[in-house]
PDB file of N, CA and C in Angstrom:
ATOM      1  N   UNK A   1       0.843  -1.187   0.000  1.00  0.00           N
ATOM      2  CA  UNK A   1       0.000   0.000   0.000  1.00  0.00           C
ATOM      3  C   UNK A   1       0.881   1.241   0.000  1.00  0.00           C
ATOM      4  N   UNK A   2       0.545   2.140  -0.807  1.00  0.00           N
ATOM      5  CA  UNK A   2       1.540   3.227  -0.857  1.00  0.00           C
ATOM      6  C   UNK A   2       1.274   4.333   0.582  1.00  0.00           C
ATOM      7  N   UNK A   3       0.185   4.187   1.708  1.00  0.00           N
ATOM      8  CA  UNK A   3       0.332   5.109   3.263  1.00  0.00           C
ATOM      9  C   UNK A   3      -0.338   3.526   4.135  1.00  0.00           C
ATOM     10  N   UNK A   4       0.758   3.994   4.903  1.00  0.00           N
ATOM     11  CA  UNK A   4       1.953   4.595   5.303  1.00  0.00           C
ATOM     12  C   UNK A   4       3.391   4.159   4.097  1.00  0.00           C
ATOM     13  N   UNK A   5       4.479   4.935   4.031  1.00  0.00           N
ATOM     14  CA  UNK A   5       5.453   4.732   3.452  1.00  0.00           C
ATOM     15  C   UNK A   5       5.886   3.481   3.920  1.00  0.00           C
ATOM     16  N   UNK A   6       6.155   3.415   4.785  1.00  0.00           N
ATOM     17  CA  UNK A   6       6.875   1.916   6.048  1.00  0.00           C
ATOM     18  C   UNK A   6       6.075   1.605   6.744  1.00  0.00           C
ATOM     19  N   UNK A   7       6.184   0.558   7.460  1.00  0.00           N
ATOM     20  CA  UNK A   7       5.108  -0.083   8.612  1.00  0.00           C
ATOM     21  C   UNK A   7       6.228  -1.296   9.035  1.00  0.00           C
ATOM     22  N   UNK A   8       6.275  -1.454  10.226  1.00  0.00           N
ATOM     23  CA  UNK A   8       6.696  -2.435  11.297  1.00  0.00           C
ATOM     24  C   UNK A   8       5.677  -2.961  11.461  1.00  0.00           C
ATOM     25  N   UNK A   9       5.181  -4.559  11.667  1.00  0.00           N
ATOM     26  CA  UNK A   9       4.324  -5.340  12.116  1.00  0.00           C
ATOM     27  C   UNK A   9       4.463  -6.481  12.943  1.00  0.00           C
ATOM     28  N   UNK A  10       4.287  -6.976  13.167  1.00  0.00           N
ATOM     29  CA  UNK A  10       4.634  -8.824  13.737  1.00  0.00           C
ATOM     30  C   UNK A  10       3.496  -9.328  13.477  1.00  0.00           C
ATOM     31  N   UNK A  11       3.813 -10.485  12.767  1.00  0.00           N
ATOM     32  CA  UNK A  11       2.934 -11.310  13.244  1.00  0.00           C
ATOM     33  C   UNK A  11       2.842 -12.744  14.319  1.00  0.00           C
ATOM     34  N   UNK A  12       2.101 -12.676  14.802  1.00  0.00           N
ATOM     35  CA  UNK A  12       2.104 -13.980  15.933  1.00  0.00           C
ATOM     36  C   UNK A  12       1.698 -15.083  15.822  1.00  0.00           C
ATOM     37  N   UNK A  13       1.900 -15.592  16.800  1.00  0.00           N
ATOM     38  CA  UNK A  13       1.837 -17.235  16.744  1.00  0.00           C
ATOM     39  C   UNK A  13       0.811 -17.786  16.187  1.00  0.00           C
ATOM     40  N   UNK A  14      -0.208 -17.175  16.235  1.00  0.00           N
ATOM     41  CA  UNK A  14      -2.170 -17.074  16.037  1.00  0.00           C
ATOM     42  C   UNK A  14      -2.635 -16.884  15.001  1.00  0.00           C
ATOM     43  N   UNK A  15      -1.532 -15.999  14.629  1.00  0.00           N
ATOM     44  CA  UNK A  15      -1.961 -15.404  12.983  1.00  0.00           C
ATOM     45  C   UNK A  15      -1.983 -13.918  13.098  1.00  0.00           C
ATOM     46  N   UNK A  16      -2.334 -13.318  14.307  1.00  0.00           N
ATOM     47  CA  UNK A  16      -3.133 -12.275  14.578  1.00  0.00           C
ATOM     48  C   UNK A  16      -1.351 -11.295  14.522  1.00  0.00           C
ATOM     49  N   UNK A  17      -2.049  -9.934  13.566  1.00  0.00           N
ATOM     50  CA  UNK A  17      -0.456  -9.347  13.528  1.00  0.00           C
ATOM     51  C   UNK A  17      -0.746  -7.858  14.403  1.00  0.00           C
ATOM     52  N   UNK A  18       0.565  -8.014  14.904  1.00  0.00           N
ATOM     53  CA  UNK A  18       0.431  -6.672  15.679  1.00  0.00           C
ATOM     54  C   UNK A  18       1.373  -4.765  14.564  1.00  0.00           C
ATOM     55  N   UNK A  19       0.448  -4.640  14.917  1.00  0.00           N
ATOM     56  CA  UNK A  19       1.221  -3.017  13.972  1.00  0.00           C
ATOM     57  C   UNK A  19       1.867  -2.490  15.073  1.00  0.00           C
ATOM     58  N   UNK A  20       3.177  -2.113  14.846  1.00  0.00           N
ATOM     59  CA  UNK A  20       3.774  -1.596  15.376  1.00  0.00           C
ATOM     60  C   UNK A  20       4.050   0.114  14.957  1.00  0.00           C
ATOM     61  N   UNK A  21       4.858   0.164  13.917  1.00  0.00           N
ATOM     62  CA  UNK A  21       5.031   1.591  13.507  1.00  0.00           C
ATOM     63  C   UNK A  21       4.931   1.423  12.308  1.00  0.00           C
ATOM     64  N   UNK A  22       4.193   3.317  12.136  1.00  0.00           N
ATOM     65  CA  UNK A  22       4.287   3.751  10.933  1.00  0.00           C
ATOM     66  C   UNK A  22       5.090   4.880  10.531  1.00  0.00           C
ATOM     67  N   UNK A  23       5.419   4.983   9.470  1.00  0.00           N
ATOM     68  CA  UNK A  23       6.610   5.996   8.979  1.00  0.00           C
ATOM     69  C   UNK A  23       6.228   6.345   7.478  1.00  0.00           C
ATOM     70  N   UNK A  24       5.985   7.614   7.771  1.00  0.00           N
ATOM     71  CA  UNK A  24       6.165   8.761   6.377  1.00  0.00           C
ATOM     72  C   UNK A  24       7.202   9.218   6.048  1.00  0.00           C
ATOM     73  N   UNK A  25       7.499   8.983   4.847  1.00  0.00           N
ATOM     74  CA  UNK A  25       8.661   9.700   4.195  1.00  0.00           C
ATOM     75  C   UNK A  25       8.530  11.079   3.683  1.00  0.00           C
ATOM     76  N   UNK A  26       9.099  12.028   3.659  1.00  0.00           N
ATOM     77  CA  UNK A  26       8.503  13.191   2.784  1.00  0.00           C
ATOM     78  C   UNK A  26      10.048  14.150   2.108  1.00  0.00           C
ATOM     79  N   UNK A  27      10.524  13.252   0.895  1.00  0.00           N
ATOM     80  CA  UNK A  27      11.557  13.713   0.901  1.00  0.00           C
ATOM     81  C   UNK A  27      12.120  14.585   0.002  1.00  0.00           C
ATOM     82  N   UNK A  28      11.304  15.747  -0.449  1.00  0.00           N
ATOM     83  CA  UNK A  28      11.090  16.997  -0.816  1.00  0.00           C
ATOM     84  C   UNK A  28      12.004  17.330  -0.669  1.00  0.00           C
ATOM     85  N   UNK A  29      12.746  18.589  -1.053  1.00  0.00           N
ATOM     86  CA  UNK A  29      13.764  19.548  -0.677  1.00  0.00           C
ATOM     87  C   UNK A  29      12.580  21.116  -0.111  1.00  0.00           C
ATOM     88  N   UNK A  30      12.139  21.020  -0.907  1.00  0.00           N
ATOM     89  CA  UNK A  30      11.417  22.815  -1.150  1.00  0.00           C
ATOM     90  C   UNK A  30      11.018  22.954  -0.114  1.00  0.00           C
ATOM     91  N   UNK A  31      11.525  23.761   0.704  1.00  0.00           N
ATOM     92  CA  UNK A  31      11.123  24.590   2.182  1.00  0.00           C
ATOM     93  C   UNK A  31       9.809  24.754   2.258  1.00  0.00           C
ATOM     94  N   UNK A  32       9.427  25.434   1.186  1.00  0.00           N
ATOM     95  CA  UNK A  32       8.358  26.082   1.032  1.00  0.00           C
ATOM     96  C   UNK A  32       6.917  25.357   0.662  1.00  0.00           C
ATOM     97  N   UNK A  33       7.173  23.958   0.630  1.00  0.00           N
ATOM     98  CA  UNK A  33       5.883  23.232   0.469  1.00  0.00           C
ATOM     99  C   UNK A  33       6.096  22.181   1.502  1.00  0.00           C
ATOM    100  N   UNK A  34       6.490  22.384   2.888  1.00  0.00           N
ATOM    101  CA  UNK A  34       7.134  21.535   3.943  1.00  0.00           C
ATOM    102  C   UNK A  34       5.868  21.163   4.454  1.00  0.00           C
ATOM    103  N   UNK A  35       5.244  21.990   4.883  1.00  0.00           N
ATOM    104  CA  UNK A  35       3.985  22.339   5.934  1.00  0.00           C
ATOM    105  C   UNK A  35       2.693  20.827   5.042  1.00  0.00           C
ATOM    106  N   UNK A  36       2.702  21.515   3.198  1.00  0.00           N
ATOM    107  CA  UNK A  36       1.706  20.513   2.749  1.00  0.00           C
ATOM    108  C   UNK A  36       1.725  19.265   3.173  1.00  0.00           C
ATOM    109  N   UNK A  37       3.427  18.884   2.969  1.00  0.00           N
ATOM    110  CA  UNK A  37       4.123  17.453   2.759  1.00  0.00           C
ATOM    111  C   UNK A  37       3.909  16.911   4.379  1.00  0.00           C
ATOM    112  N   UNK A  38       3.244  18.058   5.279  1.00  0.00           N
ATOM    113  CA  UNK A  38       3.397  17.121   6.846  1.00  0.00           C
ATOM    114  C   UNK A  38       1.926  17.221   7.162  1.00  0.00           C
ATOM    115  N   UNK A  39       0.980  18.184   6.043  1.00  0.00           N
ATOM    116  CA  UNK A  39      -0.538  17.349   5.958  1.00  0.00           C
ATOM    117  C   UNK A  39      -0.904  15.929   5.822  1.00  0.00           C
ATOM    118  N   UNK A  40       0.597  16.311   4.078  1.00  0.00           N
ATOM    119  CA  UNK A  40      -0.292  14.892   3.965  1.00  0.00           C
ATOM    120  C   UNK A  40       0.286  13.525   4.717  1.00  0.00           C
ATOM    121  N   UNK A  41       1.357  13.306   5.763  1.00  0.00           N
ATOM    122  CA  UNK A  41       1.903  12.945   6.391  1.00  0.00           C
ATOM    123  C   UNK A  41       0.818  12.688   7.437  1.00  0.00           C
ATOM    124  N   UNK A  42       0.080  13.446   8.408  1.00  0.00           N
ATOM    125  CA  UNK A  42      -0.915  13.488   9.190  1.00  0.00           C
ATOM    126  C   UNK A  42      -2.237  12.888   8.799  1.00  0.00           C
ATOM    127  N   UNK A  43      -2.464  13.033   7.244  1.00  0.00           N
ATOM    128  CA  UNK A  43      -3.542  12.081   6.445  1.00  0.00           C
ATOM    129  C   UNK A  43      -2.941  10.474   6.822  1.00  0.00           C
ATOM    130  N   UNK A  44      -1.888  10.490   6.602  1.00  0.00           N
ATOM    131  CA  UNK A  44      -1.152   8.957   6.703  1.00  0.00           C
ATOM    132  C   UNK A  44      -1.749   8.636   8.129  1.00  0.00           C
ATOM    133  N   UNK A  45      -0.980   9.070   8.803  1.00  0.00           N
ATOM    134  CA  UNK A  45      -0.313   8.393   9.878  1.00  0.00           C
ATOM    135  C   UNK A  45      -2.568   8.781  10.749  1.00  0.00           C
ATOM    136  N   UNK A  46      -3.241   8.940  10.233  1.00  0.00           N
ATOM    137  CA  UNK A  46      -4.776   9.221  11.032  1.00  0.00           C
ATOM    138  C   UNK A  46      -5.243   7.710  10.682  1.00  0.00           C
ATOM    139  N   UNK A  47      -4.950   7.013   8.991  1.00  0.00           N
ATOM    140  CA  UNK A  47      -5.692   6.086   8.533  1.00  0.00           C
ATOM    141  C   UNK A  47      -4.709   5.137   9.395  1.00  0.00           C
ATOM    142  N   UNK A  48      -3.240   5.033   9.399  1.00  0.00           N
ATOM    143  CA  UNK A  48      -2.437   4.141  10.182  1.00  0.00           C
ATOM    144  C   UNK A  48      -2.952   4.042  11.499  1.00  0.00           C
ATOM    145  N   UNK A  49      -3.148   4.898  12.066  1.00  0.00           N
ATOM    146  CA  UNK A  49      -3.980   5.266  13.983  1.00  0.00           C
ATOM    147  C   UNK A  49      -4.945   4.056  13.906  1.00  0.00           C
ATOM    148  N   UNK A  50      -6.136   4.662  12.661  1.00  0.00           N
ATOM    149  CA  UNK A  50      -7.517   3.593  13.069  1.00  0.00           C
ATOM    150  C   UNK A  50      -6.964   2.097  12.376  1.00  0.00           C
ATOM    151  N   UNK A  51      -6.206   1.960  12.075  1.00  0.00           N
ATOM    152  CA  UNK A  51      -6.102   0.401  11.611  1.00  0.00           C
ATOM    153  C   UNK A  51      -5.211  -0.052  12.885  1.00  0.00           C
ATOM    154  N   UNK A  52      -4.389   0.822  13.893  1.00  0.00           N
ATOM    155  CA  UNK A  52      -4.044  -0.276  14.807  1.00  0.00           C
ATOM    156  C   UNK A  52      -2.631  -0.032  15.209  1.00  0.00           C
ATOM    157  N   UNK A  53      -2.035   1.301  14.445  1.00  0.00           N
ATOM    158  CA  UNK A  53      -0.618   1.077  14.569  1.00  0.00           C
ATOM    159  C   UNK A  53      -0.941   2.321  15.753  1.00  0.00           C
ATOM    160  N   UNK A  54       0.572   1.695  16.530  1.00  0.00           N
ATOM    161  CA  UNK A  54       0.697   2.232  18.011  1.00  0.00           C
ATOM    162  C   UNK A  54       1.291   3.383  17.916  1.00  0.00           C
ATOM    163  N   UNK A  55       2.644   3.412  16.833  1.00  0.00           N
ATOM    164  CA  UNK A  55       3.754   4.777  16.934  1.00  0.00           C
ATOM    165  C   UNK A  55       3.717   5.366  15.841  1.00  0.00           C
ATOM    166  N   UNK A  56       3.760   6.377  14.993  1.00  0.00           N
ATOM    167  CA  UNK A  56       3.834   6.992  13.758  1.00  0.00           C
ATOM    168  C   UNK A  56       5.009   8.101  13.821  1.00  0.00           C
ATOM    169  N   UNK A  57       5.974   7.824  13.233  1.00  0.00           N
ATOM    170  CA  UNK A  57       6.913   8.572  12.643  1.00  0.00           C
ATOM    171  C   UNK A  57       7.077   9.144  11.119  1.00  0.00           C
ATOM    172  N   UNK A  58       7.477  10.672  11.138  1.00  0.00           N
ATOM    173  CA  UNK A  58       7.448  11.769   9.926  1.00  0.00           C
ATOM    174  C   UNK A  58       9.257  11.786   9.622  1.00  0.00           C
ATOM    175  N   UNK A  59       9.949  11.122   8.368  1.00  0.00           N
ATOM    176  CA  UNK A  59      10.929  11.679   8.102  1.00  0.00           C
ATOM    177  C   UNK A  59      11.215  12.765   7.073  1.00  0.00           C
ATOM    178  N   UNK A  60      11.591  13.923   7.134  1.00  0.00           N
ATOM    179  CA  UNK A  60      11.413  15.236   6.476  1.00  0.00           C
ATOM    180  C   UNK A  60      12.970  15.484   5.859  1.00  0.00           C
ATOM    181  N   UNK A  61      13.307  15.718   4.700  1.00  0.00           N
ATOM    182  CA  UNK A  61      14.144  16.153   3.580  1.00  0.00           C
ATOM    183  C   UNK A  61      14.870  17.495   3.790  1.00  0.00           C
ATOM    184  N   UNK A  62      14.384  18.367   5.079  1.00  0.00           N
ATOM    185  CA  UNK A  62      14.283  19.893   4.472  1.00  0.00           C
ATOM    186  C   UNK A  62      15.396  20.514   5.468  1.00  0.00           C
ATOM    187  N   UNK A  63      16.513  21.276   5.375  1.00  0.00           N
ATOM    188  CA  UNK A  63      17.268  21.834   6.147  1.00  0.00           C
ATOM    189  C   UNK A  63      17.001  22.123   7.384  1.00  0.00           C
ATOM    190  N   UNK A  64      15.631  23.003   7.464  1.00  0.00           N
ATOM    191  CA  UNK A  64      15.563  23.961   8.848  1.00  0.00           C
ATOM    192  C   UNK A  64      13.947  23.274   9.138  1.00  0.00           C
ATOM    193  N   UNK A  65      13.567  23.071  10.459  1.00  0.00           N
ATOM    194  CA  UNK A  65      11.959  22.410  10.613  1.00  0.00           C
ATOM    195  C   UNK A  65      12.099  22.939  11.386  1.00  0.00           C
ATOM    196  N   UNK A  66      10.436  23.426  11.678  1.00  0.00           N
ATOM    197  CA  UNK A  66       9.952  24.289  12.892  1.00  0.00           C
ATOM    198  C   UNK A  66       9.286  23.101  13.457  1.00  0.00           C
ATOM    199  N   UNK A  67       9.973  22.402  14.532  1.00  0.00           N
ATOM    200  CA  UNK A  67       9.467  21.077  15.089  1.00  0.00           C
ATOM    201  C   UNK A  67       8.013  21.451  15.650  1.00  0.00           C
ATOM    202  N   UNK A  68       8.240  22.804  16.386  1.00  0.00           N
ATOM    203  CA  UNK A  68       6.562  22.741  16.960  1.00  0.00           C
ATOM    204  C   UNK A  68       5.619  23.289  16.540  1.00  0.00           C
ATOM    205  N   UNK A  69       6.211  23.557  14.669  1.00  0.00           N
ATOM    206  CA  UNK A  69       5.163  23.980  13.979  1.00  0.00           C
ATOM    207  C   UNK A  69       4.483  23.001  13.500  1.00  0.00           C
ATOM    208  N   UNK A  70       5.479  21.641  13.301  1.00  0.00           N
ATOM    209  CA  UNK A  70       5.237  20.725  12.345  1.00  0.00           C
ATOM    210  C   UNK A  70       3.988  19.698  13.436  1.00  0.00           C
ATOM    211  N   UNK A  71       4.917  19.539  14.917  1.00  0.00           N
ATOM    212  CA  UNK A  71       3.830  19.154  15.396  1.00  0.00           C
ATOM    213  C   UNK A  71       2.232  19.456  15.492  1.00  0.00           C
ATOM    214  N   UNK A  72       2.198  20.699  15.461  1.00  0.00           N
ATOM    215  CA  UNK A  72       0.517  21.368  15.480  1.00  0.00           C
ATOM    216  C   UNK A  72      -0.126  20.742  14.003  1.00  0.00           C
ATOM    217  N   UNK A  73       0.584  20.842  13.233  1.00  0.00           N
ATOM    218  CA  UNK A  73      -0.285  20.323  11.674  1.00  0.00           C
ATOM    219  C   UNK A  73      -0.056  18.916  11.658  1.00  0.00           C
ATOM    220  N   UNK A  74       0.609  18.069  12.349  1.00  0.00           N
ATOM    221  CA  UNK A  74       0.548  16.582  12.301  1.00  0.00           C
ATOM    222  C   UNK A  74       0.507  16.364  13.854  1.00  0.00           C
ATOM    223  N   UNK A  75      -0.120  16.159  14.751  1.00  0.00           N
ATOM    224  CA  UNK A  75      -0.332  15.695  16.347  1.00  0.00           C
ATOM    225  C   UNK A  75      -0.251  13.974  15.946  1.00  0.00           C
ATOM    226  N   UNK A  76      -0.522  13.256  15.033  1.00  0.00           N
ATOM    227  CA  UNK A  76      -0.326  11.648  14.967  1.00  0.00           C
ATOM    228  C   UNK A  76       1.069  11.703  14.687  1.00  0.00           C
ATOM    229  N   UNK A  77       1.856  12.311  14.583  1.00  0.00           N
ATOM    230  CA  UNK A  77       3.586  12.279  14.296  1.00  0.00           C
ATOM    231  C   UNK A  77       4.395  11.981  15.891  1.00  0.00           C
ATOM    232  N   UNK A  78       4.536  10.863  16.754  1.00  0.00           N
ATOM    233  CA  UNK A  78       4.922  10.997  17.701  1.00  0.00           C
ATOM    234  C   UNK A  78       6.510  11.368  17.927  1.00  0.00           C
ATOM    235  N   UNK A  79       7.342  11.373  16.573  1.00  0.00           N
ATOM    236  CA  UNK A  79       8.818  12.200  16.236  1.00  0.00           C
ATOM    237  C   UNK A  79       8.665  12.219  14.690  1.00  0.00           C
ATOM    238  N   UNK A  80       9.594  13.322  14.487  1.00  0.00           N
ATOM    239  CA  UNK A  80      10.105  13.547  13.405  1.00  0.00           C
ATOM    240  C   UNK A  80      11.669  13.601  13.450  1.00  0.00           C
ATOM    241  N   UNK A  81      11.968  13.213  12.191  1.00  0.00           N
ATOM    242  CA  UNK A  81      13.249  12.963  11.676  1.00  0.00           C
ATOM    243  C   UNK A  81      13.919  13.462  10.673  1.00  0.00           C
ATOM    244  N   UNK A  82      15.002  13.559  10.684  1.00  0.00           N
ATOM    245  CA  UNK A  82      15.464  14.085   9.408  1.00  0.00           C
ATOM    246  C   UNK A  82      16.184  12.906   8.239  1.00  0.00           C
ATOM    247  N   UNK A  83      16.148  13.301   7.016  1.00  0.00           N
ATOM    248  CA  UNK A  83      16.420  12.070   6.589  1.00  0.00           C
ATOM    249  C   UNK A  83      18.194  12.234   6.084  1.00  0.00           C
ATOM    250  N   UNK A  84      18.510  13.633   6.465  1.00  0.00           N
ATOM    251  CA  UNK A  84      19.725  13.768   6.018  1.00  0.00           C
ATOM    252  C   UNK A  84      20.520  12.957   7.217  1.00  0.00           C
ATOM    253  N   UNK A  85      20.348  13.104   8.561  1.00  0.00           N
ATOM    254  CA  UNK A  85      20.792  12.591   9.691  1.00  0.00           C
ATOM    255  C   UNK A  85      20.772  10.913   9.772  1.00  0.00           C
ATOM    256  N   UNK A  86      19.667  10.669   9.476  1.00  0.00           N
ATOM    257  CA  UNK A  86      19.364   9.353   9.022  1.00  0.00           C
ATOM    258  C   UNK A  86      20.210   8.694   7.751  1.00  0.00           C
ATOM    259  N   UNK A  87      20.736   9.455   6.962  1.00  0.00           N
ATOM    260  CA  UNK A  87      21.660   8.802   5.735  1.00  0.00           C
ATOM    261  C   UNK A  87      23.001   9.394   6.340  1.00  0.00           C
ATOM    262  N   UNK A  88      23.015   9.727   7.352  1.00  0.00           N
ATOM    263  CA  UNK A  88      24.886   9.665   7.490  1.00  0.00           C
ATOM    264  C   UNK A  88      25.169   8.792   8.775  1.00  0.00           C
ATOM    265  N   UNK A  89      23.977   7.866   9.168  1.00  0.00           N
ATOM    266  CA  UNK A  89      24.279   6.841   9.985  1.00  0.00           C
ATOM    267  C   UNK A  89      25.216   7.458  11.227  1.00  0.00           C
ATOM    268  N   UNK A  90      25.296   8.379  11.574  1.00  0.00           N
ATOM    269  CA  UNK A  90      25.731   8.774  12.928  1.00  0.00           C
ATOM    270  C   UNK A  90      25.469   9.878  13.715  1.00  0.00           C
ATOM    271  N   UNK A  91      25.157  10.027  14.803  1.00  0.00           N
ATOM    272  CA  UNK A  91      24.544  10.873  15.367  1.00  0.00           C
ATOM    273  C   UNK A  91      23.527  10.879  16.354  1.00  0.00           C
ATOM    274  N   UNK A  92      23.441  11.592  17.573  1.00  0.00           N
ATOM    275  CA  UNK A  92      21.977  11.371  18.453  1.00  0.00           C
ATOM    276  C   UNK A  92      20.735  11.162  17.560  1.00  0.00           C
ATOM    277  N   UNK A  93      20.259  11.925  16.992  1.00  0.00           N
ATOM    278  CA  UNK A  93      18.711  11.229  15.886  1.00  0.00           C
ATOM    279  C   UNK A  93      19.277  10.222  15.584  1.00  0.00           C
ATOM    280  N   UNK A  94      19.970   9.447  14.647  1.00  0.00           N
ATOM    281  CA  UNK A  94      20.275   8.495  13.820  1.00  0.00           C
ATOM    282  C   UNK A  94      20.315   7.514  15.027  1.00  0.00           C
ATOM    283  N   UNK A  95      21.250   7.479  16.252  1.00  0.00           N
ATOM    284  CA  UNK A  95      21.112   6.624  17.280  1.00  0.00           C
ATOM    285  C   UNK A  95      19.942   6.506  17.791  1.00  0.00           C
ATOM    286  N   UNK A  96      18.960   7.682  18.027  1.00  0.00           N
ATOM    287  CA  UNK A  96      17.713   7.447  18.578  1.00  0.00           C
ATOM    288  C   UNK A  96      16.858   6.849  17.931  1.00  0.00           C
ATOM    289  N   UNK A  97      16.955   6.721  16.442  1.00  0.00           N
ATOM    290  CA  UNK A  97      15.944   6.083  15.458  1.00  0.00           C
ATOM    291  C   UNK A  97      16.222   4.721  15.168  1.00  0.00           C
ATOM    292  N   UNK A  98      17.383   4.215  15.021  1.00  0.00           N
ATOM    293  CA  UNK A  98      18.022   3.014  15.541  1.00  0.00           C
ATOM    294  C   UNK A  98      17.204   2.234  16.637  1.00  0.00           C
ATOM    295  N   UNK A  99      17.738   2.678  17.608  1.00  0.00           N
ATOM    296  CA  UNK A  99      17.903   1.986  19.336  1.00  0.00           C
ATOM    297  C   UNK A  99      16.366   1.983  19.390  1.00  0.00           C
ATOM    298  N   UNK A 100      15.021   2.768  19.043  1.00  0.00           N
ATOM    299  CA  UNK A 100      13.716   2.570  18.866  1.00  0.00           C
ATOM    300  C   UNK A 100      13.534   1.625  18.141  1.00  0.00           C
ATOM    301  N   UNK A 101      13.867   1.684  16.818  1.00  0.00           N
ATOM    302  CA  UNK A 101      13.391   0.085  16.153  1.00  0.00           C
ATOM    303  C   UNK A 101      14.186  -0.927  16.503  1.00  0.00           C
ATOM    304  N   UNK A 102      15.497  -1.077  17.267  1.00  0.00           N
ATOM    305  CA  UNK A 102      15.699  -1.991  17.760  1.00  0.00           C
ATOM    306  C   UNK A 102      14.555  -2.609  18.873  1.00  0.00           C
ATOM    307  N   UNK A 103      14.779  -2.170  19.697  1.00  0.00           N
ATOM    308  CA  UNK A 103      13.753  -2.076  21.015  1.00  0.00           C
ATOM    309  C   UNK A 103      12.101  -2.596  20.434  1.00  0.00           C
ATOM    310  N   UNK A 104      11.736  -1.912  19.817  1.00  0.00           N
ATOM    311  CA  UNK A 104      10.223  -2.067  18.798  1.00  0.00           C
ATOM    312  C   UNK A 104      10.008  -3.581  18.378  1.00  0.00           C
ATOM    313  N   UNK A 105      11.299  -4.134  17.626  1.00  0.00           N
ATOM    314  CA  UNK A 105      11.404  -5.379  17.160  1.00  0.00           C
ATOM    315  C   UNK A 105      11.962  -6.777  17.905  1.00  0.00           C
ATOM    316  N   UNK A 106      12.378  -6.073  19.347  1.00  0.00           N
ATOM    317  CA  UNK A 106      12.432  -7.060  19.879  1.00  0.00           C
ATOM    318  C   UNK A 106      14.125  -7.706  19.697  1.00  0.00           C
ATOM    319  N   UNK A 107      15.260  -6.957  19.014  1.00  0.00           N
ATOM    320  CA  UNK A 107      16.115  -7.349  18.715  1.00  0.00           C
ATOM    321  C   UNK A 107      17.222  -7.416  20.305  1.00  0.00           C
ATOM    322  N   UNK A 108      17.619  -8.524  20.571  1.00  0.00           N
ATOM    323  CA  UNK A 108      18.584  -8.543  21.386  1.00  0.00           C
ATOM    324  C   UNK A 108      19.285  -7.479  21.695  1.00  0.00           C
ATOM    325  N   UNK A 109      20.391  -6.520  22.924  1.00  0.00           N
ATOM    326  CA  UNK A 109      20.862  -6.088  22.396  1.00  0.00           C
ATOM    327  C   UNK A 109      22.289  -6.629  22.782  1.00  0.00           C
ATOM    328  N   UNK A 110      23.544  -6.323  21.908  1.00  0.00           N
ATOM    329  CA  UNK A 110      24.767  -7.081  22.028  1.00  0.00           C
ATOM    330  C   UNK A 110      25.541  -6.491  23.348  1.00  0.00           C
ATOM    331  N   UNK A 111      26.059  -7.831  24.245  1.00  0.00           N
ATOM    332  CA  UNK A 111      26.530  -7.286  25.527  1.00  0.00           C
ATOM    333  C   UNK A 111      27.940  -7.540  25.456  1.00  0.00           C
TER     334      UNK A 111
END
């Protein structure tokens, strides 16, 4: 399905699958059409809500974000991300977005 962009799920022993997270991509450059791109992000992540998923994450393309602007026009966005931070694999975001879907999926962690 093209919304959500991503989705984490499990399924269980039963059959019965659990939604875990959803994730919008929005990977625009143009500053200036940021605000649309986290409507339609908030369209996503409302239909993801009623089907079951627990967490919804917004990753955004754009240099400068007014985080608590972006929150008021998307409230189903429980973080946003950047995707430049996210493609250089290092960093507090990049670790925090990590160590969540680790954790989310249940992955061991190495001691």
């Amino acid at each position: 399905a093209s919304d959500p962009d991503i989705v984490i799920r499990e399924t269980m022993a039963d059959g019965a699958i659990r939604k875990i997270l959803a994730i919008e991509v929005k990977s625009g450059t143009d500053i200036s059409n940021i605000h649309n791109r986290i409507g339609e992000a908030e369209k996503s992540h409302q239909k993801a809500k009623n089907e079951g998923y627990r967490e919804c994450w917004t990753v955004v393309n754009v240099a400068k974000l007014d985080i608590a602007k972006a929150k008021t026009e998307s409230p189903t966005t429980n973080t946003f991300y950047s995707l430049k931070d996210l493609m250089h694999k290092k960093g507090a975001s990049y670790e925090e977005f990590k160590q969540n879907i680790i954790a989310m999926v249940g992955i061991p962690s190495a001691s």
